[in-house]
N, C-alpha and C. Protein backbone atom coordinates (compact mmCIF):
# COMPACT_ATOMS: atom_id res chain seq x y z
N UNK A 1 -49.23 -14.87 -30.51
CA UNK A 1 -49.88 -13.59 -30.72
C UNK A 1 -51.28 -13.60 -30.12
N UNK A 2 -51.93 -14.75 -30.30
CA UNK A 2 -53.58 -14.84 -29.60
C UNK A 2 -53.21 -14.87 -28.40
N UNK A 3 -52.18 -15.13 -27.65
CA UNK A 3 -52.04 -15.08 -26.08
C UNK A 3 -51.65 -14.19 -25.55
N UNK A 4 -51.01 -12.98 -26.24
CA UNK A 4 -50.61 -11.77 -26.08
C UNK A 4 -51.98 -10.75 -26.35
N UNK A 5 -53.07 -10.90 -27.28
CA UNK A 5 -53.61 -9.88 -27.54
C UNK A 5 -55.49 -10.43 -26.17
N UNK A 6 -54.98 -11.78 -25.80
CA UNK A 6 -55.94 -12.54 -24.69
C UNK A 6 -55.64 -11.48 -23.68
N UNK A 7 -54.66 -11.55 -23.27
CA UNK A 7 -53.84 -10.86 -21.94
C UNK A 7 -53.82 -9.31 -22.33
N UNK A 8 -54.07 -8.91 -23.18
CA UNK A 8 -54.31 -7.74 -23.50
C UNK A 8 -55.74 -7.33 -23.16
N UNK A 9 -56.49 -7.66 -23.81
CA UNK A 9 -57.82 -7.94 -23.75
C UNK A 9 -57.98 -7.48 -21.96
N UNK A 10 -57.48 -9.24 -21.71
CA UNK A 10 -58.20 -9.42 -20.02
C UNK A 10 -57.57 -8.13 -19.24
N UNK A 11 -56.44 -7.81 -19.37
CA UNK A 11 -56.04 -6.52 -18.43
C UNK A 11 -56.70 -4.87 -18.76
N UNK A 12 -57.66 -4.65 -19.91
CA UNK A 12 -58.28 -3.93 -19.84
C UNK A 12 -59.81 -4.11 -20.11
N UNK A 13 -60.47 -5.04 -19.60
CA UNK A 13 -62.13 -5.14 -19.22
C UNK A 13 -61.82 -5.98 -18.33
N UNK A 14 -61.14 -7.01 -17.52
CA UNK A 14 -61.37 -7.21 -16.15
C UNK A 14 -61.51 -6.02 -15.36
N UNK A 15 -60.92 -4.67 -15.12
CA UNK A 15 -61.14 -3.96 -14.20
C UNK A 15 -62.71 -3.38 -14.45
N UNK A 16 -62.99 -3.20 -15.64
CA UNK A 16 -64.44 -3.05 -15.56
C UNK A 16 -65.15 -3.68 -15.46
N UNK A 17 -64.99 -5.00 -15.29
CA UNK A 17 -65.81 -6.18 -15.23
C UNK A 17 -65.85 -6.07 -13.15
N UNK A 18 -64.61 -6.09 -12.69
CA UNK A 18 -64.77 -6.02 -11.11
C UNK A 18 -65.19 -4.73 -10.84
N UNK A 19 -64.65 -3.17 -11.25
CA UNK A 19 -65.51 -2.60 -10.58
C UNK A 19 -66.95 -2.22 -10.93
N UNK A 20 -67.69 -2.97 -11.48
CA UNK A 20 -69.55 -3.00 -11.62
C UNK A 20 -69.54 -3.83 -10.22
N UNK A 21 -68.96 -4.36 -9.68
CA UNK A 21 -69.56 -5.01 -8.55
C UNK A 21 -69.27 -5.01 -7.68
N UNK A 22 -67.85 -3.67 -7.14
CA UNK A 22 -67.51 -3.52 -6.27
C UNK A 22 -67.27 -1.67 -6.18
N UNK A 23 -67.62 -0.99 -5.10
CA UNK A 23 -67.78 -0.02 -5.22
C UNK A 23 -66.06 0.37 -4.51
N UNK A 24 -65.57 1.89 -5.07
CA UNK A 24 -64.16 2.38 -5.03
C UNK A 24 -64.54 3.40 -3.65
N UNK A 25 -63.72 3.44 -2.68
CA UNK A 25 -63.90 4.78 -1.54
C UNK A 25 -63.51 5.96 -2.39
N UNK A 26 -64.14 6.77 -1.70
CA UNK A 26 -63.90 8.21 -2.01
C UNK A 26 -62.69 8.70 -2.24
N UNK A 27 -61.46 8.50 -1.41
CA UNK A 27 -60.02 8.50 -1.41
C UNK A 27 -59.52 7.85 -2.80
N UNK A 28 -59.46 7.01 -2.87
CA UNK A 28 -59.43 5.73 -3.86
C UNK A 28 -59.74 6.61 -5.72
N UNK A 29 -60.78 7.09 -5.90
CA UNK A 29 -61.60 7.75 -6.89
C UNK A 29 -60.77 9.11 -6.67
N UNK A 30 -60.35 9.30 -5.85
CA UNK A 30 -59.71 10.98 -6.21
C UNK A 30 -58.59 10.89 -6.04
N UNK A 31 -58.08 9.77 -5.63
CA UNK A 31 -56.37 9.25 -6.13
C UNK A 31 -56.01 9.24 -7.90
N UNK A 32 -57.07 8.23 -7.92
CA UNK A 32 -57.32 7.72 -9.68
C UNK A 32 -57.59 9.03 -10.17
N UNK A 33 -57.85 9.72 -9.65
CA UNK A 33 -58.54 11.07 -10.82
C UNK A 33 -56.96 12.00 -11.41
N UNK A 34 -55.94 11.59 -10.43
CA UNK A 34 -54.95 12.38 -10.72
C UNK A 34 -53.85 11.65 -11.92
N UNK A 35 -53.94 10.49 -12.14
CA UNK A 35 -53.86 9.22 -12.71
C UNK A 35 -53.53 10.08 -14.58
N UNK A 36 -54.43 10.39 -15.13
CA UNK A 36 -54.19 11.12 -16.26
C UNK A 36 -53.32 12.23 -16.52
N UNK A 37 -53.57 13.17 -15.84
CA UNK A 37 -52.33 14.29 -15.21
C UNK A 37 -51.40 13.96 -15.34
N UNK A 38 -50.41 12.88 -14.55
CA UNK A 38 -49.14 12.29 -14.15
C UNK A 38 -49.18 11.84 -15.40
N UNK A 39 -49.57 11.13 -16.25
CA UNK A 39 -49.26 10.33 -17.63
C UNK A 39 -48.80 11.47 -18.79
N UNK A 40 -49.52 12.43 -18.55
CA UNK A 40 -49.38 13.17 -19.74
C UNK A 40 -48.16 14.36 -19.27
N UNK A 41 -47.87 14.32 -17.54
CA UNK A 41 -47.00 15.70 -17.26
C UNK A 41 -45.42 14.66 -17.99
N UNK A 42 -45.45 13.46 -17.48
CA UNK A 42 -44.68 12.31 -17.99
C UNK A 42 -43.88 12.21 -19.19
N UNK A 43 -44.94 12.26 -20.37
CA UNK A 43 -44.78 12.28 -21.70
C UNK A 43 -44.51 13.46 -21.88
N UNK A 44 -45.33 14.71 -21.66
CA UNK A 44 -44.61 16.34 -21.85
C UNK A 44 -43.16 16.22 -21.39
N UNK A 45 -43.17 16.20 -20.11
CA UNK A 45 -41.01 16.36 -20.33
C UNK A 45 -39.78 15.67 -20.58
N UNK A 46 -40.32 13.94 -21.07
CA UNK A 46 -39.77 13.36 -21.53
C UNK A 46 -39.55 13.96 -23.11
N UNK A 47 -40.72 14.23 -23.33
CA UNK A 47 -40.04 15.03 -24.91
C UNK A 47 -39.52 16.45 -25.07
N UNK A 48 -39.44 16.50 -23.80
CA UNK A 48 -38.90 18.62 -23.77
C UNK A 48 -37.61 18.57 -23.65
N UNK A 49 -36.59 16.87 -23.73
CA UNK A 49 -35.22 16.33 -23.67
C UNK A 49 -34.72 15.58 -24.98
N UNK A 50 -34.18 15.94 -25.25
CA UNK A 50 -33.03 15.30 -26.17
C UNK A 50 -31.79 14.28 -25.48
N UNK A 51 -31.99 12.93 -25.13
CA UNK A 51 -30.90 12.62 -24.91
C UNK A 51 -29.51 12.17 -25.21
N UNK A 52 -29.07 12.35 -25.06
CA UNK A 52 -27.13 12.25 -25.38
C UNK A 52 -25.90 11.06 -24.45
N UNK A 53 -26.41 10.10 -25.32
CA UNK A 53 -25.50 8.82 -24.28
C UNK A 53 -24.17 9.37 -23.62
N UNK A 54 -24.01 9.56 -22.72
CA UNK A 54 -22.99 10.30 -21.56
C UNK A 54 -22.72 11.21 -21.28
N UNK A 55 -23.69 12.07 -21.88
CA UNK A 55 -24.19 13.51 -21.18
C UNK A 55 -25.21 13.63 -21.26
N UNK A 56 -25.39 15.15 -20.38
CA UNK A 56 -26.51 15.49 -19.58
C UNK A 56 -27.46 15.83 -21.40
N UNK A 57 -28.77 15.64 -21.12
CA UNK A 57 -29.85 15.82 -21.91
C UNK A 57 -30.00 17.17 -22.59
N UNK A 58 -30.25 17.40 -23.41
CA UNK A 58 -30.10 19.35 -24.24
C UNK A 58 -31.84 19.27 -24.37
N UNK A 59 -32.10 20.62 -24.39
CA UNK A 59 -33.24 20.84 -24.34
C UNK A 59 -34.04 21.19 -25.51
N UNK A 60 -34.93 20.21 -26.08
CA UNK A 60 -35.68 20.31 -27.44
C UNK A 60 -36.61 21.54 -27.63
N UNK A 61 -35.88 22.54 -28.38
CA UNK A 61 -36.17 23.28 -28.54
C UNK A 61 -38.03 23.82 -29.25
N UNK A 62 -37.95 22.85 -29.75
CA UNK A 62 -39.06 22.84 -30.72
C UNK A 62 -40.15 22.55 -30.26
N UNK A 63 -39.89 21.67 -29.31
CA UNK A 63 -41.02 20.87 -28.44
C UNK A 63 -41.33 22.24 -27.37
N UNK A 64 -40.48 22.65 -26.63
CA UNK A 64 -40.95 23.62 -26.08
C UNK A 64 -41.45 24.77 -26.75
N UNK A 65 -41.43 25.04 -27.38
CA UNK A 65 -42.16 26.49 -28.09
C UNK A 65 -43.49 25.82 -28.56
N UNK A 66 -43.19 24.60 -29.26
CA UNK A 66 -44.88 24.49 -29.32
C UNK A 66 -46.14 23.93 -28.34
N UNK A 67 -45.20 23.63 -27.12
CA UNK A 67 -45.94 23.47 -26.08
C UNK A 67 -46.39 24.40 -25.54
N UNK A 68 -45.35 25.82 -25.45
CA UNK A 68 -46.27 27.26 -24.86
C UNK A 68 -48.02 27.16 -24.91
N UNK A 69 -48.11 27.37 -26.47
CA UNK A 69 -49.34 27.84 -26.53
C UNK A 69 -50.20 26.26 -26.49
N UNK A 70 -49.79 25.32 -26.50
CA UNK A 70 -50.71 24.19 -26.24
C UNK A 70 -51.01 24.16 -24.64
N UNK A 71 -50.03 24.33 -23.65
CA UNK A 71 -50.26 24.22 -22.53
C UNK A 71 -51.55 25.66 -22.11
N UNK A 72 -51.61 26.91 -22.98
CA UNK A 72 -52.15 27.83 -23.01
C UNK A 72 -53.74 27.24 -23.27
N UNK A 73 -54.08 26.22 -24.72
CA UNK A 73 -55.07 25.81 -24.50
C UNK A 73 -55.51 25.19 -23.47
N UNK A 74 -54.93 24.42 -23.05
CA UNK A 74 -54.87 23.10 -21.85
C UNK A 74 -55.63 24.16 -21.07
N UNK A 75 -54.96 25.59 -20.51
CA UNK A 75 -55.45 25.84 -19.32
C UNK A 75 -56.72 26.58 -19.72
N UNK A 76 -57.00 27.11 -21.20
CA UNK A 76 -58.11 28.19 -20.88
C UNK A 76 -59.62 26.96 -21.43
N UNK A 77 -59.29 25.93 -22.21
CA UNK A 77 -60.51 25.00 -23.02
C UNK A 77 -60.76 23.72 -21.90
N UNK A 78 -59.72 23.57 -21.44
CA UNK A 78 -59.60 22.17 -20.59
C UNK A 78 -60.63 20.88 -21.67
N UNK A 79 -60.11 20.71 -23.05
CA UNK A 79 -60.86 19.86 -24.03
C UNK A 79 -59.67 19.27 -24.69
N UNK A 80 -59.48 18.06 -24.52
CA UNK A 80 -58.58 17.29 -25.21
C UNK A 80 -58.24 17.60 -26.68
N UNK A 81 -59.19 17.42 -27.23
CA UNK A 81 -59.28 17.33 -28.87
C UNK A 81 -58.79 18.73 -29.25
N UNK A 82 -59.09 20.13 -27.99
CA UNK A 82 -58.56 21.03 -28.64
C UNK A 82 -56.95 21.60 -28.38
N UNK A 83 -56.73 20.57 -27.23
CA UNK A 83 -55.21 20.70 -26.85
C UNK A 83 -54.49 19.41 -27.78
N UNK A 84 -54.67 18.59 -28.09
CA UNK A 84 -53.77 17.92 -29.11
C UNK A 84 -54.17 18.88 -30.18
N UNK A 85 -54.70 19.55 -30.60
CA UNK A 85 -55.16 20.27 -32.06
C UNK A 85 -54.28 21.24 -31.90
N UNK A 86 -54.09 21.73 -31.05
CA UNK A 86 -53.04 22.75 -31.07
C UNK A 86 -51.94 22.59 -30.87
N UNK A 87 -51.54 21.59 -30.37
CA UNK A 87 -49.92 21.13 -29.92
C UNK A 87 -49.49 20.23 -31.46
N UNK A 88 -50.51 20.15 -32.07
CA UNK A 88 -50.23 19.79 -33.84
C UNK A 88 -49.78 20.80 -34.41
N UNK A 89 -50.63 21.70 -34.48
CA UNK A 89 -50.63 22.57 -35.30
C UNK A 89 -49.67 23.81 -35.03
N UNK A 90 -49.22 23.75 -33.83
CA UNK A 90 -47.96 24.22 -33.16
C UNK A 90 -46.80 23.86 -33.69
N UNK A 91 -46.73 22.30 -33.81
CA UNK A 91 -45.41 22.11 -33.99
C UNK A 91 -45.50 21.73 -35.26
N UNK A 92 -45.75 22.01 -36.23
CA UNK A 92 -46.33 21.77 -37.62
C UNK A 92 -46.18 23.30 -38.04
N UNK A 93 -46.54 24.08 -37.23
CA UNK A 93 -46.08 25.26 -37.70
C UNK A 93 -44.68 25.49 -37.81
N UNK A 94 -44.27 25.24 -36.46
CA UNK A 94 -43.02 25.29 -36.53
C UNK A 94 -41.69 24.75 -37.34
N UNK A 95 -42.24 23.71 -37.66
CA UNK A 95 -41.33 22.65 -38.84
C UNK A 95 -41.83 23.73 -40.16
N UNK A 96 -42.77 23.95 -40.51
CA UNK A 96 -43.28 24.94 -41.63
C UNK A 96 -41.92 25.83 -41.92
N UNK A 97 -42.12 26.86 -40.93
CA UNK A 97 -41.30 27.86 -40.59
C UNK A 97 -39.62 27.71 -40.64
N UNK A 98 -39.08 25.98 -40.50
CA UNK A 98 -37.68 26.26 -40.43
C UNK A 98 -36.83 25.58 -39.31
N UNK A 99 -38.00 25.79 -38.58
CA UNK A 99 -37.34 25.56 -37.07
C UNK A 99 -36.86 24.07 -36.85
C-alpha cells in the first residue's frame, strides 16, 4: 500500500516539479487546455447509457433530463461549483418526483 500511494504521489507532483523548470510551447498549453473538456464530455455520455450485456445500450433517462438544465448552467455561469450544484439538484429532483 506505501508503494502504491509513493507512485501515486510521484505521478502527480513530478509533473509540477518538471514543469517549474521547463517551459511548455504555445501549441502544447492549448492542446492541454482542451484536456478537461474531453474528461468530462467522457463521463457525461458514458452515463447518458445504460448498458445491457448483448445488446445495444438504452438510454438513461434520468441522466438526461437532468443534464438539460445542468448543461444550461455550464453554458450561461461557466463555474464549476455551480454546474455540479445543479446537475445535483437536478437529479435529486428528479428521484424526488418519481422518476
Amino acid at each position: 500500500m506505501v508503494g502504491c500511494g509513493v507512485v501515486t504521489w510521484l505521478s502527480r507532483i513530478l509533473p509540477f516539479v518538471l514543469l517549474k523548470r521547463f517551459s511548455l510551447s504555445k501549441a502544447v498549453i492549448e492542446y492541454l487546455s482542451f484536456v478537461p473538456v474531453v474528461i468530462m464530455s467522457a463521463l457525461w455520455f458514458s452515463n447518458l447509457f445504460t448498458p445491457h450485456l448483448g445488446q445495444l445500450p438504452t438510454l438513461n433517462v434520468n441522466n438526461l433530463l437532468a443534464s438539460l438544465p445542468t448543461v444550461l448552467a455550464a453554458i450561461i455561469s461557466k463555474n464549476l461549483l455551480v454546474i455540479v450544484l445543479v446537475g445535483l439538484l437536478s437529479l435529486a429532483g428528479l428521484r424526488l418526483l418519481g422518476w
